[in-house]
N, C-alpha and C. Protein backbone atom coordinates (compact mmCIF):
# COMPACT_ATOMS: atom_id res chain seq x y z
N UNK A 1 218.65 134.34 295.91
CA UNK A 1 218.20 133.02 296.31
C UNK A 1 217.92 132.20 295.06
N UNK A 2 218.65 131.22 295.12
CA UNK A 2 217.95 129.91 293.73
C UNK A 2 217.26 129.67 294.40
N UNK A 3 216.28 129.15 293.72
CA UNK A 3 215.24 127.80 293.13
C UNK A 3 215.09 127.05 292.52
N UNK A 4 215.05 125.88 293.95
CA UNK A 4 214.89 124.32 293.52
C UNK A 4 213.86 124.03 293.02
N UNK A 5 214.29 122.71 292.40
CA UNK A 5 212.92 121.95 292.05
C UNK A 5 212.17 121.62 293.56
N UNK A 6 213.25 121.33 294.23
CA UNK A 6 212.55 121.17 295.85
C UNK A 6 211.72 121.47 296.38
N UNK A 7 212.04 122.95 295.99
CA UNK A 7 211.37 124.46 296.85
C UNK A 7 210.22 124.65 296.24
N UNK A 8 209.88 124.66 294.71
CA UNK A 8 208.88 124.22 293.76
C UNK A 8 207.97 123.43 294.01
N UNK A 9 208.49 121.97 294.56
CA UNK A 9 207.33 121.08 295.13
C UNK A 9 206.90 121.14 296.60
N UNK A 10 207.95 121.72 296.97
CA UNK A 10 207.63 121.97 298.41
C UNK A 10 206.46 123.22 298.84
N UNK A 11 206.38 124.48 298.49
CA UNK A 11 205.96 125.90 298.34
C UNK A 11 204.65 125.07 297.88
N UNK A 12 204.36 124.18 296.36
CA UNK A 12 203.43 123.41 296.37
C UNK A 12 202.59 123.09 297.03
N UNK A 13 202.90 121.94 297.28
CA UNK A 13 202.42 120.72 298.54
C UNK A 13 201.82 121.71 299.85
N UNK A 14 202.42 122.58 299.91
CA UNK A 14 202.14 123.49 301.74
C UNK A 14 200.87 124.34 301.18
N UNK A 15 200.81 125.09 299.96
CA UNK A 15 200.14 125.52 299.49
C UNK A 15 198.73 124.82 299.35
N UNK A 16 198.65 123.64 299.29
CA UNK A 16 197.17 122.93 298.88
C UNK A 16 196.99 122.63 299.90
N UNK A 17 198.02 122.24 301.37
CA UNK A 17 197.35 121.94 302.92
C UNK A 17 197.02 123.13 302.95
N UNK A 18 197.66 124.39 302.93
CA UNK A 18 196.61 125.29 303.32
C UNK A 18 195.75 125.95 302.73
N UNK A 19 195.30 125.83 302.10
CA UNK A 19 194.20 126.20 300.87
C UNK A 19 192.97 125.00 301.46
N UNK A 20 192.87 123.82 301.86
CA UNK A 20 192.31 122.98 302.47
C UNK A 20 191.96 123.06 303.73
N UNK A 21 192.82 123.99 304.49
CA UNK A 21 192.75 124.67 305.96
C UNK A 21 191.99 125.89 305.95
N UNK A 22 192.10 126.60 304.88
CA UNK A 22 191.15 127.97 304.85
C UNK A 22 190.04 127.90 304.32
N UNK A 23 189.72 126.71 303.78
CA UNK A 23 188.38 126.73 303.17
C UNK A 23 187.22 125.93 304.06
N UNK A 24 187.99 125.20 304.85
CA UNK A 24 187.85 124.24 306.12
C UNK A 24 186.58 125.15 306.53
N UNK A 25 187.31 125.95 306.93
CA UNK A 25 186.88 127.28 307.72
C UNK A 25 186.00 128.24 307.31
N UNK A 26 186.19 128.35 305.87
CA UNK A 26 185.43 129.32 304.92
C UNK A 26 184.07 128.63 304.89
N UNK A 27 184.01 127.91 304.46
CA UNK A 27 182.74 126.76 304.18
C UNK A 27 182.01 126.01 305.36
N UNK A 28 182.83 126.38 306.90
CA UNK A 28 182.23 126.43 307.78
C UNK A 28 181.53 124.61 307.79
N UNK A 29 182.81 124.32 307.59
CA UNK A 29 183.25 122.44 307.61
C UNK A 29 183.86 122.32 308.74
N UNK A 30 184.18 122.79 309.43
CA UNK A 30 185.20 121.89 310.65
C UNK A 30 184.15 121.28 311.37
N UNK A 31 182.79 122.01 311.85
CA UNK A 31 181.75 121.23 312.71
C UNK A 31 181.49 119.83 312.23
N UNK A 32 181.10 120.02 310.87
CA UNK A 32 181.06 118.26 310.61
C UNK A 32 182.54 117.52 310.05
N UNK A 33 183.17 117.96 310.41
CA UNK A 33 184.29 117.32 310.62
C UNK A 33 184.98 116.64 311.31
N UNK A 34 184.15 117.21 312.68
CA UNK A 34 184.75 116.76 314.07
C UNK A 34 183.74 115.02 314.01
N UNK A 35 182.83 115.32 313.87
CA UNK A 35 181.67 114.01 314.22
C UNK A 35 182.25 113.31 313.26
N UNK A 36 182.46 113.16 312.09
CA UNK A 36 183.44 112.11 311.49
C UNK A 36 184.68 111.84 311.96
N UNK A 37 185.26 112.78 312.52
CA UNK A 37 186.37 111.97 313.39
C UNK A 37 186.18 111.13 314.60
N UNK A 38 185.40 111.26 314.97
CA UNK A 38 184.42 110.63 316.02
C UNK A 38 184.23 109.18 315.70
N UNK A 39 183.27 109.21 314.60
CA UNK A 39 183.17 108.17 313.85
C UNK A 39 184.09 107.06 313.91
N UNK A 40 185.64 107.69 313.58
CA UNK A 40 186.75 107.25 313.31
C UNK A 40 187.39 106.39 314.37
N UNK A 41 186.78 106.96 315.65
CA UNK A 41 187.21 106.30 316.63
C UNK A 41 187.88 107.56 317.50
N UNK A 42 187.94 108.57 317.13
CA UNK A 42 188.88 109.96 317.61
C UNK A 42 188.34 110.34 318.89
N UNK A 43 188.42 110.18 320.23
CA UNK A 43 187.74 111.48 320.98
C UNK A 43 187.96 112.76 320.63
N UNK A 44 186.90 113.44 321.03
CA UNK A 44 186.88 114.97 320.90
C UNK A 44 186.97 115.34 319.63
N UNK A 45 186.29 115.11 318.65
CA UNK A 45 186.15 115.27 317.12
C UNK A 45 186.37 116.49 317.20
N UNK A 46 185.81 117.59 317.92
CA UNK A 46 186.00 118.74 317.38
C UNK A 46 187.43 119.53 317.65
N UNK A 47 187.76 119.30 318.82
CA UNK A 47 188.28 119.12 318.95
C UNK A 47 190.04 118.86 317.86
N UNK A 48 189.86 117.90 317.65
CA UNK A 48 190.69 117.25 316.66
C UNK A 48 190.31 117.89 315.16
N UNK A 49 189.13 118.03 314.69
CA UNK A 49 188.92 118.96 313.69
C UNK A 49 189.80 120.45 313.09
N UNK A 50 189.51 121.16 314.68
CA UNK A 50 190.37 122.26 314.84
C UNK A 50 191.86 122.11 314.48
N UNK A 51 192.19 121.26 315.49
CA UNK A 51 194.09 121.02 315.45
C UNK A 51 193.93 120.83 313.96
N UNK A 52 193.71 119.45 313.34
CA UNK A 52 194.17 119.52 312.30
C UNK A 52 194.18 120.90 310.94
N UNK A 53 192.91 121.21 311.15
CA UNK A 53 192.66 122.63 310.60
C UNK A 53 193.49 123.57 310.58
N UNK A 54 193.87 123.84 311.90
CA UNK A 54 195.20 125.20 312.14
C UNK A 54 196.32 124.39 311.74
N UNK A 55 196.71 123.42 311.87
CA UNK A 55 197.95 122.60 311.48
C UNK A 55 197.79 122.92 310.21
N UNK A 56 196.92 122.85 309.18
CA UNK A 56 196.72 122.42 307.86
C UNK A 56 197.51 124.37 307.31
N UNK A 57 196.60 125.14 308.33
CA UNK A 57 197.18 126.53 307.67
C UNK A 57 198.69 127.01 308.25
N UNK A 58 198.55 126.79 309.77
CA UNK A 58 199.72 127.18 310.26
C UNK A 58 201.16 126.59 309.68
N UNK A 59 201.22 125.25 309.99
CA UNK A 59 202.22 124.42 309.50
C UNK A 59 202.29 124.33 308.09
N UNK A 60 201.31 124.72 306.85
CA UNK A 60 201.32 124.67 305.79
C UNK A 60 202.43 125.87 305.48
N UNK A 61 201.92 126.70 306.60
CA UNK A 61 202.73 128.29 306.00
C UNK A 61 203.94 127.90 306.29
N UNK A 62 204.67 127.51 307.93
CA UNK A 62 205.76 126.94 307.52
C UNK A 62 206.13 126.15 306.91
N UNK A 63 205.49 125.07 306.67
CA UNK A 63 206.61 124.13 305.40
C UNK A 63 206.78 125.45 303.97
N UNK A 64 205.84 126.25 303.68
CA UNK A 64 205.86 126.96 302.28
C UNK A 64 207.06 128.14 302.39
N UNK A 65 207.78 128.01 304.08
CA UNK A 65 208.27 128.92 304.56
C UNK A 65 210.04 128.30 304.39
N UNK A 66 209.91 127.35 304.53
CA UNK A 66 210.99 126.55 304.67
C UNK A 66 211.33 126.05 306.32
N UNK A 67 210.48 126.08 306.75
CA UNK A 67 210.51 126.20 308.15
C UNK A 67 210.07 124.57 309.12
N UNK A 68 210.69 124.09 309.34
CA UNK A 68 210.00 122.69 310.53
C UNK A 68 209.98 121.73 309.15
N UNK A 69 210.93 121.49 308.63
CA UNK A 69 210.39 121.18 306.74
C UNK A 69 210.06 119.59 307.40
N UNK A 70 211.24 118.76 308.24
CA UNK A 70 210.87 117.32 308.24
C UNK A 70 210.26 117.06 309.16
N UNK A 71 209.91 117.71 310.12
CA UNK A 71 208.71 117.09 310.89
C UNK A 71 207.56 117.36 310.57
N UNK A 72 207.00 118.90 309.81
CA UNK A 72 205.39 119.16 308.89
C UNK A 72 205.68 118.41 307.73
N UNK A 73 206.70 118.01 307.19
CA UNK A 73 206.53 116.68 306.06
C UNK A 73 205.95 115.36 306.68
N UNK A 74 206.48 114.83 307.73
CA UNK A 74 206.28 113.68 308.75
C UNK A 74 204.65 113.97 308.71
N UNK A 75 204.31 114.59 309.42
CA UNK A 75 203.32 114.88 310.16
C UNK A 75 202.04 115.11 309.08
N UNK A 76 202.09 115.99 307.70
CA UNK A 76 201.44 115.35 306.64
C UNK A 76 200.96 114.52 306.08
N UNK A 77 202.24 114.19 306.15
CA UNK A 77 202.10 112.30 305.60
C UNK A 77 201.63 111.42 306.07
N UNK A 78 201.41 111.54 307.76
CA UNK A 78 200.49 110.69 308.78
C UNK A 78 198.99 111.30 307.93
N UNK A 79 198.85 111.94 308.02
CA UNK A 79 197.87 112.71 307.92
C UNK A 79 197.17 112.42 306.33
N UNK A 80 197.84 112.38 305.85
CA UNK A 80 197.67 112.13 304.27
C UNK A 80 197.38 111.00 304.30
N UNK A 81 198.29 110.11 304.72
CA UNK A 81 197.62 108.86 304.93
C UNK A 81 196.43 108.21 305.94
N UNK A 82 196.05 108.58 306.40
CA UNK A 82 195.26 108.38 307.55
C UNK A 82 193.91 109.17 306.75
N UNK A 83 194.22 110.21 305.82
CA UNK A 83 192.78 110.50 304.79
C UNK A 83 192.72 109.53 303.75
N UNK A 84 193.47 108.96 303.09
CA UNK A 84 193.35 107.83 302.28
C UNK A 84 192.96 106.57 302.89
N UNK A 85 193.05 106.33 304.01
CA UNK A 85 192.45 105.30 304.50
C UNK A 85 191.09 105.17 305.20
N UNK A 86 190.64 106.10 305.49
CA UNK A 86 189.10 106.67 306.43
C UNK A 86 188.74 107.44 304.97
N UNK A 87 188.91 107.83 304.68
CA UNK A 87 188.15 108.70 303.31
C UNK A 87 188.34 107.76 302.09
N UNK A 88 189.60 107.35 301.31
CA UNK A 88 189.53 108.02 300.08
C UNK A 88 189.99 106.00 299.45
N UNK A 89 190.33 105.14 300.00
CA UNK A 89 190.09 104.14 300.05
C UNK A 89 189.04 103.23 299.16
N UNK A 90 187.98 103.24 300.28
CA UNK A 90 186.93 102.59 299.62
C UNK A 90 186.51 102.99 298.34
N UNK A 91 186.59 104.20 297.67
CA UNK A 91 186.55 105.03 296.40
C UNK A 91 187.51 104.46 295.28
N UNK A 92 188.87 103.83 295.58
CA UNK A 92 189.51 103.19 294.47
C UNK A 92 190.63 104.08 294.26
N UNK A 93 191.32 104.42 293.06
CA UNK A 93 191.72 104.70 292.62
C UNK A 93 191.51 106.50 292.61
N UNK A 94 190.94 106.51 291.16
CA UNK A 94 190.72 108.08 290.58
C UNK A 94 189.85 108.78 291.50
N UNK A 95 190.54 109.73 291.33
CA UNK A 95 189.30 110.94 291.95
C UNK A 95 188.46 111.74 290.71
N UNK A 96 188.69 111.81 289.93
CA UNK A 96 187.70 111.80 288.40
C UNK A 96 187.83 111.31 287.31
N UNK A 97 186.53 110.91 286.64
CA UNK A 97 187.34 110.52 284.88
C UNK A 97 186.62 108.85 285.13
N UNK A 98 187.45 107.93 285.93
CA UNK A 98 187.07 106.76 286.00
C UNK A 98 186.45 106.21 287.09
N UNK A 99 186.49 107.11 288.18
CA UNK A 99 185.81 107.39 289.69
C UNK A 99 185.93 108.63 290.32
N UNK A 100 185.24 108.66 291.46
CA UNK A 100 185.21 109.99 291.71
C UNK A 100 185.77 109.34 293.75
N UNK A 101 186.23 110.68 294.05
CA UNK A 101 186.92 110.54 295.55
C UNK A 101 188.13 109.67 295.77
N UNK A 102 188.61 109.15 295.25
CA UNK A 102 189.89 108.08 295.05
C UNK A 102 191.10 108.32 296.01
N UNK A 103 191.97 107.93 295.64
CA UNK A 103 193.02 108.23 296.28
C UNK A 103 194.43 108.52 295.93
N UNK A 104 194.29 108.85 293.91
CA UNK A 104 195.46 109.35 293.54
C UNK A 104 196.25 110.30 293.74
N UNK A 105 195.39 111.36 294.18
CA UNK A 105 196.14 113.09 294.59
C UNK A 105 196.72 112.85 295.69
N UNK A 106 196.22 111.89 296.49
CA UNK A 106 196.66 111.95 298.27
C UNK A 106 197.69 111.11 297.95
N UNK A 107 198.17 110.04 296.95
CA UNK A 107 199.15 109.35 296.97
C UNK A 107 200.71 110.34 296.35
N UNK A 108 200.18 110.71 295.84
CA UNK A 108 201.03 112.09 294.98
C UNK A 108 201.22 113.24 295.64
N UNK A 109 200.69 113.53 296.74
CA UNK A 109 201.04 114.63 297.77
C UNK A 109 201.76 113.69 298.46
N UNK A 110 201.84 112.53 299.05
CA UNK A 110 202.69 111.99 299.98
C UNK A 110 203.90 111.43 299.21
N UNK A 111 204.33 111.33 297.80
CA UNK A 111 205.37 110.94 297.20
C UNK A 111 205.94 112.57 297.39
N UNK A 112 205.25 113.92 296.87
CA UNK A 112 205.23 115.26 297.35
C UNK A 112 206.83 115.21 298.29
N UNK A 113 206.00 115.22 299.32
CA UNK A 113 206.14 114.90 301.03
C UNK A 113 207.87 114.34 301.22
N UNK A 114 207.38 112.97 300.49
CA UNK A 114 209.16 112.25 301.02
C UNK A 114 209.96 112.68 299.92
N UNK A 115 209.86 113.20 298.70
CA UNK A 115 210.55 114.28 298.02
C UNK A 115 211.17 115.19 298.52
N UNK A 116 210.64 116.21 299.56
CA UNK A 116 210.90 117.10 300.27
C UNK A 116 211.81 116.60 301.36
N UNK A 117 211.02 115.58 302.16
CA UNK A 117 212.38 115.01 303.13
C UNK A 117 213.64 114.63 302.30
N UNK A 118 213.35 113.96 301.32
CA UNK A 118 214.71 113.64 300.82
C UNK A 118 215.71 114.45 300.44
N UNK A 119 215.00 115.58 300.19
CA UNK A 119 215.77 117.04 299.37
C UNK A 119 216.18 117.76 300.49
N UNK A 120 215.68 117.62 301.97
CA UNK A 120 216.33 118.38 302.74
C UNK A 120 217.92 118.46 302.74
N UNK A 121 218.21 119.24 303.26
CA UNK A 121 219.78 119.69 303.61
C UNK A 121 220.26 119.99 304.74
């Protein structure tokens, strides 16, 4: 089997949704997770907490799998974006150094993202 640069950013990118999905969990964050989605306007925060959570590990493993690549890219990227806008927004820019919580990593996982769609085959 080669390896792409693709597969490189792709194996990536799936890797930090789910590393974000297991710690979700580890750290015993999804409860207040749900009430901020709430916040958001979401019914059933917890609800919605969960899904995204198992999405974050399950679907992480397939995209890292090569598996469902353009619709868990799609579906990220809602997602990615939809944290940059309820989260990471009002914060600016950097997430350290010149601010803190920002929204550069989330813009760079979603360039990530349509990398991967584009590289599909």
């Amino acid at each position: 089997m080669k390896i792409s640069s693709i597969m490189v950013v792709r194996v990536a990118v799936a890797a930090m949704f789910i590393i974000h999905g297991v710690m979700r969990v580890v750290e015993n964050a999804v409860g207040p997770f749900g009430p901020f989605l709430e916040s958001r306007g979401l019914p059933f925060g917890l609800a919605w907490a969960w899904a995204v959570t198992l999405i974050e590990i399950a679907g992480g493993t397939l995209l890292a799998l090569g598996r469902y690549t353009a619709p868990l890219a799609a579906y990220f990227i809602i997602q990615t974006a939809l944290g940059i806008w309820w989260v990471h927004w009002h914060a600016g820019w950097f997430v350290v150094g010149l601010g803190r919580n920002g929204m550069e990593y989330s813009v760079l996982i979603i360039a990530c993202l349509i990398a991967v769609l584009l590289g599909k085959k």
